[in-house]
C-alpha atoms as a PDB file:
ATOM      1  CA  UNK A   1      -7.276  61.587  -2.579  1.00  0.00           C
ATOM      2  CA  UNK A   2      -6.873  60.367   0.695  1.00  0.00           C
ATOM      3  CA  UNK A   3      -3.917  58.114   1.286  1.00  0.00           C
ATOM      4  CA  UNK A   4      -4.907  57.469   4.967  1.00  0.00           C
ATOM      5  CA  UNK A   5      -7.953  55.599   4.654  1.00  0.00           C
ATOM      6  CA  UNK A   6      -8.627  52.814   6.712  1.00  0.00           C
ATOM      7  CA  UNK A   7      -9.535  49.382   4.629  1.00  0.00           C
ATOM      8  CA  UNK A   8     -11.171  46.062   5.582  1.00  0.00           C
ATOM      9  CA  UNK A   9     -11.089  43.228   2.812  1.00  0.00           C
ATOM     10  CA  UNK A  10     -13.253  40.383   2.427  1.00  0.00           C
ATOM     11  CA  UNK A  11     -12.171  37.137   0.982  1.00  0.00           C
ATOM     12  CA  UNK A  12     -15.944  35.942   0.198  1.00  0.00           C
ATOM     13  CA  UNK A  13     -16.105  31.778   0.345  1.00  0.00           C
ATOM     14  CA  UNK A  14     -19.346  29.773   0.764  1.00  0.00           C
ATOM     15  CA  UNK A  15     -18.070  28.296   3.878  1.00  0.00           C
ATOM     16  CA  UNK A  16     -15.626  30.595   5.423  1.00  0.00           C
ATOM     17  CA  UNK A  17     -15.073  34.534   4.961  1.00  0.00           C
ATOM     18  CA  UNK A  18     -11.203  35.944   5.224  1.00  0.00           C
ATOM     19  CA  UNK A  19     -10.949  39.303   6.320  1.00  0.00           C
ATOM     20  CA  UNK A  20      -8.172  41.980   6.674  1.00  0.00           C
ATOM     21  CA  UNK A  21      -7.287  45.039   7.913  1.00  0.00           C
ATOM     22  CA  UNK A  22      -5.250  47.676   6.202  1.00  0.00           C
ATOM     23  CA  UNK A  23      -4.378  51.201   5.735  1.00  0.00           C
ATOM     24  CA  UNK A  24      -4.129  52.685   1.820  1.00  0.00           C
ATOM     25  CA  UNK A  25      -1.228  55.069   3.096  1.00  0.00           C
ATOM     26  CA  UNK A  26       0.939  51.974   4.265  1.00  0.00           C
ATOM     27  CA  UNK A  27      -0.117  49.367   1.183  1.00  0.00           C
ATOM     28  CA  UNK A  28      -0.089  46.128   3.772  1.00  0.00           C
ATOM     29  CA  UNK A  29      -2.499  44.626   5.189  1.00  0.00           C
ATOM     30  CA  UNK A  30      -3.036  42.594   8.334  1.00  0.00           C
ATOM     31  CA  UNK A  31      -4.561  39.419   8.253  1.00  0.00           C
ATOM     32  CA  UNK A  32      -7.802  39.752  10.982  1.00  0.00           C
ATOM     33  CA  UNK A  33     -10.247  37.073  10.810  1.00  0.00           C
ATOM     34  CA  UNK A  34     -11.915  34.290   9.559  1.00  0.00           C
ATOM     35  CA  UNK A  35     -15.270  34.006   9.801  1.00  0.00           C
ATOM     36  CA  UNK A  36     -17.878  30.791   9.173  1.00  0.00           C
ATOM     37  CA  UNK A  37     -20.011  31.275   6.284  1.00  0.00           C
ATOM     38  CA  UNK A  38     -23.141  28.513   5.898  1.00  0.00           C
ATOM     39  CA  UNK A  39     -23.673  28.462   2.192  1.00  0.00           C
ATOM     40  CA  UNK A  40     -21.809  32.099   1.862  1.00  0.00           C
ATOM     41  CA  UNK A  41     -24.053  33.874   4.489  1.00  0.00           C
ATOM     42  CA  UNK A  42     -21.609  34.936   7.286  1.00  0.00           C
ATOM     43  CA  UNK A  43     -22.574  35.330  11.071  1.00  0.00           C
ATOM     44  CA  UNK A  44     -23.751  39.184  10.479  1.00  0.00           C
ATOM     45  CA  UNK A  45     -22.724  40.030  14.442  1.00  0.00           C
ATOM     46  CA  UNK A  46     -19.374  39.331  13.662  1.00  0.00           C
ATOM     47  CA  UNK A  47     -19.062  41.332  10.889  1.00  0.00           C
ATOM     48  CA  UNK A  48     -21.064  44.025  12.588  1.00  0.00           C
ATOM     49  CA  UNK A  49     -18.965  43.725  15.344  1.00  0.00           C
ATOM     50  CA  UNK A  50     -15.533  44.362  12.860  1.00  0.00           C
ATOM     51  CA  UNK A  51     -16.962  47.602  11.275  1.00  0.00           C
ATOM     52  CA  UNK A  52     -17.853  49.275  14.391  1.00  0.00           C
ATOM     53  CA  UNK A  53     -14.497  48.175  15.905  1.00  0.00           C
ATOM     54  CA  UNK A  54     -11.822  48.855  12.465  1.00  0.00           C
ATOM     55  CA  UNK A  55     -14.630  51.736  11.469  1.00  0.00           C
ATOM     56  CA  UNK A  56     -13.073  51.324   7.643  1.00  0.00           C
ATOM     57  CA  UNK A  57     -13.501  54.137   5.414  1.00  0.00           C
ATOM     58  CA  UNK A  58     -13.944  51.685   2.253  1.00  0.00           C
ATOM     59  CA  UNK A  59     -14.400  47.974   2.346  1.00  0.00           C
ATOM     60  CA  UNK A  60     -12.937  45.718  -0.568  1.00  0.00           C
ATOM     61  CA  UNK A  61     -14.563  42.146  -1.713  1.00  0.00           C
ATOM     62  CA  UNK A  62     -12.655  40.088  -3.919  1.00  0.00           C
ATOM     63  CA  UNK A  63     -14.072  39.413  -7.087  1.00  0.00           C
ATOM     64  CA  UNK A  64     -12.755  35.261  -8.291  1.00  0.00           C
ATOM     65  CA  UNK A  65     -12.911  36.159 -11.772  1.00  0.00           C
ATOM     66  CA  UNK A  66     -12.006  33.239 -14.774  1.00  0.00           C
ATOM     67  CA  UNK A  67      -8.438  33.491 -15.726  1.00  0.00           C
ATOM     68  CA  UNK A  68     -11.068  34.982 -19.387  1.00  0.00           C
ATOM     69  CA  UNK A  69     -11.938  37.607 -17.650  1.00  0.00           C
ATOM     70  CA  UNK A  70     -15.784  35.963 -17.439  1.00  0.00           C
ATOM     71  CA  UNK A  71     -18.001  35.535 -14.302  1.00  0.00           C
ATOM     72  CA  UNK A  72     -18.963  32.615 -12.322  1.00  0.00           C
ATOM     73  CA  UNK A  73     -21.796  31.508 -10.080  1.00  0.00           C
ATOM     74  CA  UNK A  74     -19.047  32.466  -6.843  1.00  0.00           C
ATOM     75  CA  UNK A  75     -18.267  35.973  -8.595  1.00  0.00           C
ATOM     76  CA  UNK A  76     -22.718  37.047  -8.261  1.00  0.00           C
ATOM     77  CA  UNK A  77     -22.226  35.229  -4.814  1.00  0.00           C
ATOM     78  CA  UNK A  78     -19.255  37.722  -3.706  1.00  0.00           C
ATOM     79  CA  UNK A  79     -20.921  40.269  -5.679  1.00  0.00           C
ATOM     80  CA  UNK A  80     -24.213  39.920  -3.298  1.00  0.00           C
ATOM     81  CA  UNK A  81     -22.205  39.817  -0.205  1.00  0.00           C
ATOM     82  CA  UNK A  82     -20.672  43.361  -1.295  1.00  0.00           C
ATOM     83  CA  UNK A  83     -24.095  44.626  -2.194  1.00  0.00           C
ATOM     84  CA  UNK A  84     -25.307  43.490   1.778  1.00  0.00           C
ATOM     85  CA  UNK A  85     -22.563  44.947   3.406  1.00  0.00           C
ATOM     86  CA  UNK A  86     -23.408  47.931   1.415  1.00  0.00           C
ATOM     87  CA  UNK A  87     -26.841  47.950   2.245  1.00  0.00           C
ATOM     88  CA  UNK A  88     -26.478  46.934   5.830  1.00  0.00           C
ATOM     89  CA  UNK A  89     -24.087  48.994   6.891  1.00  0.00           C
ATOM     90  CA  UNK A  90     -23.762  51.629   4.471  1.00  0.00           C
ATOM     91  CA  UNK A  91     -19.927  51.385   3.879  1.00  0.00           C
ATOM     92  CA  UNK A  92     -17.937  52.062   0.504  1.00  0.00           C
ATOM     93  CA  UNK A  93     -17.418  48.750  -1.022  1.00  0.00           C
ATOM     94  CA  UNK A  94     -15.707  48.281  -4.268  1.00  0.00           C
ATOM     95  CA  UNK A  95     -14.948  44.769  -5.876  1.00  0.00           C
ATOM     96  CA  UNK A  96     -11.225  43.676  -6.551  1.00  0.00           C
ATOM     97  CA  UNK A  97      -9.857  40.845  -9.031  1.00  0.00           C
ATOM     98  CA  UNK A  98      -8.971  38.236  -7.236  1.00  0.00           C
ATOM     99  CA  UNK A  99      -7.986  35.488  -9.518  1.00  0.00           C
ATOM    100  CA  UNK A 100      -4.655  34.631  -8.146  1.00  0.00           C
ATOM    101  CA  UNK A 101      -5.019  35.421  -4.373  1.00  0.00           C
ATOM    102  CA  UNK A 102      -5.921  32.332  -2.968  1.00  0.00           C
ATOM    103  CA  UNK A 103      -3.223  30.255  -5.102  1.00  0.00           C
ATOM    104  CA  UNK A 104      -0.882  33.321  -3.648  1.00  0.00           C
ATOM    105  CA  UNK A 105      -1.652  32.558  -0.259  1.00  0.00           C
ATOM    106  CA  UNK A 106      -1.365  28.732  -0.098  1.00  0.00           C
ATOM    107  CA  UNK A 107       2.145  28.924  -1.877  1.00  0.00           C
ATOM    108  CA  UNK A 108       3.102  31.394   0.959  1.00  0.00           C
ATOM    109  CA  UNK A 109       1.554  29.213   3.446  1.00  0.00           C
ATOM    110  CA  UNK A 110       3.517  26.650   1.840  1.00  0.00           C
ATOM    111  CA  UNK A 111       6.355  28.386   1.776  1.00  0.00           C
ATOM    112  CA  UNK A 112       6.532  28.914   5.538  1.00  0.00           C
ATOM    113  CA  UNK A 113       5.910  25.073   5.929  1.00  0.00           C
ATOM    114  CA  UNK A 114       2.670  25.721   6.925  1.00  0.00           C
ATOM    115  CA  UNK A 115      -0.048  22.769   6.526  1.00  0.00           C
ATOM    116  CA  UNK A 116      -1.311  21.838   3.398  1.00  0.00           C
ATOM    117  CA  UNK A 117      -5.063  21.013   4.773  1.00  0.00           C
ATOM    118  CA  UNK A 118      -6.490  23.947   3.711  1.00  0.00           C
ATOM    119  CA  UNK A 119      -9.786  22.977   3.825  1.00  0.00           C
ATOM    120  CA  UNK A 120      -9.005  23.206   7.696  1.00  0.00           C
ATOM    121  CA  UNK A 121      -6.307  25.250   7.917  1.00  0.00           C
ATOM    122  CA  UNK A 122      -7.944  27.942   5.529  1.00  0.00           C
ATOM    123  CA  UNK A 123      -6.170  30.893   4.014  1.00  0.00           C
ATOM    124  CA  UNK A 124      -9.071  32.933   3.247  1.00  0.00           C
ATOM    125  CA  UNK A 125      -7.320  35.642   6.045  1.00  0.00           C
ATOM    126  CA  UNK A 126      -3.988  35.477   3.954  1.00  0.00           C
ATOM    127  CA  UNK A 127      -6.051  35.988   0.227  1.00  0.00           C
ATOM    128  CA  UNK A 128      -7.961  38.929   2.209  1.00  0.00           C
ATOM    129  CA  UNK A 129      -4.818  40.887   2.628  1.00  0.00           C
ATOM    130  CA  UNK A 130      -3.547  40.266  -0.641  1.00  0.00           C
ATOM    131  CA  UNK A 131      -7.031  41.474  -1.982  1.00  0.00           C
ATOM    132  CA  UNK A 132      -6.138  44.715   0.171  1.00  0.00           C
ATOM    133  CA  UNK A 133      -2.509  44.969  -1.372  1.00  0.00           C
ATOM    134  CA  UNK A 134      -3.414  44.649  -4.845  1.00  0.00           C
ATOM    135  CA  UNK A 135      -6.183  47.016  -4.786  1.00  0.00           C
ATOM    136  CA  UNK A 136      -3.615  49.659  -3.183  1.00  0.00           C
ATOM    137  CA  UNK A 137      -1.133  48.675  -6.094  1.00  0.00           C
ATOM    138  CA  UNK A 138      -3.940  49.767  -8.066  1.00  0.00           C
ATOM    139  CA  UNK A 139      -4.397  53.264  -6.275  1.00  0.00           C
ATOM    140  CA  UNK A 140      -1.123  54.074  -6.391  1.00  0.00           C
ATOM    141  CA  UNK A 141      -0.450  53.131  -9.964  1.00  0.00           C
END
């Protein structure tokens, strides 16, 4: 098992994409960017441009399960962007529950007084790191 490996996490949204950058060894992550999505599909460059810059050794996608454990139209939509990054760029990519990221990351947005327009002032960055720490909670358990 390799506790070193380097991580980037996606938050997947139809209109923006969160993304982090971790390492397994430390269990935190670093919020990196957050990149425009039209209608889910992300500017490829820039994600292009992220691999060959963080070179990650496995890449994470949130999965926004139903608090039932069921899918949803946005869980085959974040499944499909894991499947392209996959196929594109031939990376490790491995799905992670996300149910309670996002409402995570506004109440610590919140918590810092940060602004409640978060259809502006996203948090998809913020969810993608928390994506990265739970899946290394997961590892290590």
């Amino acid at each position: 098992m390799n506790d070193s490996r380097r991580i980037l996490a996606f938050d997947f949204g139809t209109r923006r994409i969160g993304v982090a950058t971790g390492q397994q060894m430390l269990g935190t992550g670093q919020p990196l960017a957050m990149i425009p999505a039209r209608d889910g599909i992300p500017d490829w460059q820039v994600i292009e441009q992220l691999l060959a810059e963080w070179q990650p050794d496995i890449v994470l996608v949130g999965l926004p399960l139903n608090m039932d454990d069921t899918e949803n139209d946005m869980c085959a939509r974040a499944r499909k962007f894991g499947k392209r990054l996959h196929g594109r760029y031939h990376v490790p990519v491995e799905m992670v529950d996300e149910r309670l990221t996002s409402f995570e990351a506004k109440g610590e947005v919140m918590a810092a007084g940060g602004s409640r327009d978060f259809g502006r002032h996203g948090v998809d960055d913020r969810a993608a790191v928390l994506i990265l720490e739970t899946w290394c909670r997961e590892q290590a358990g």
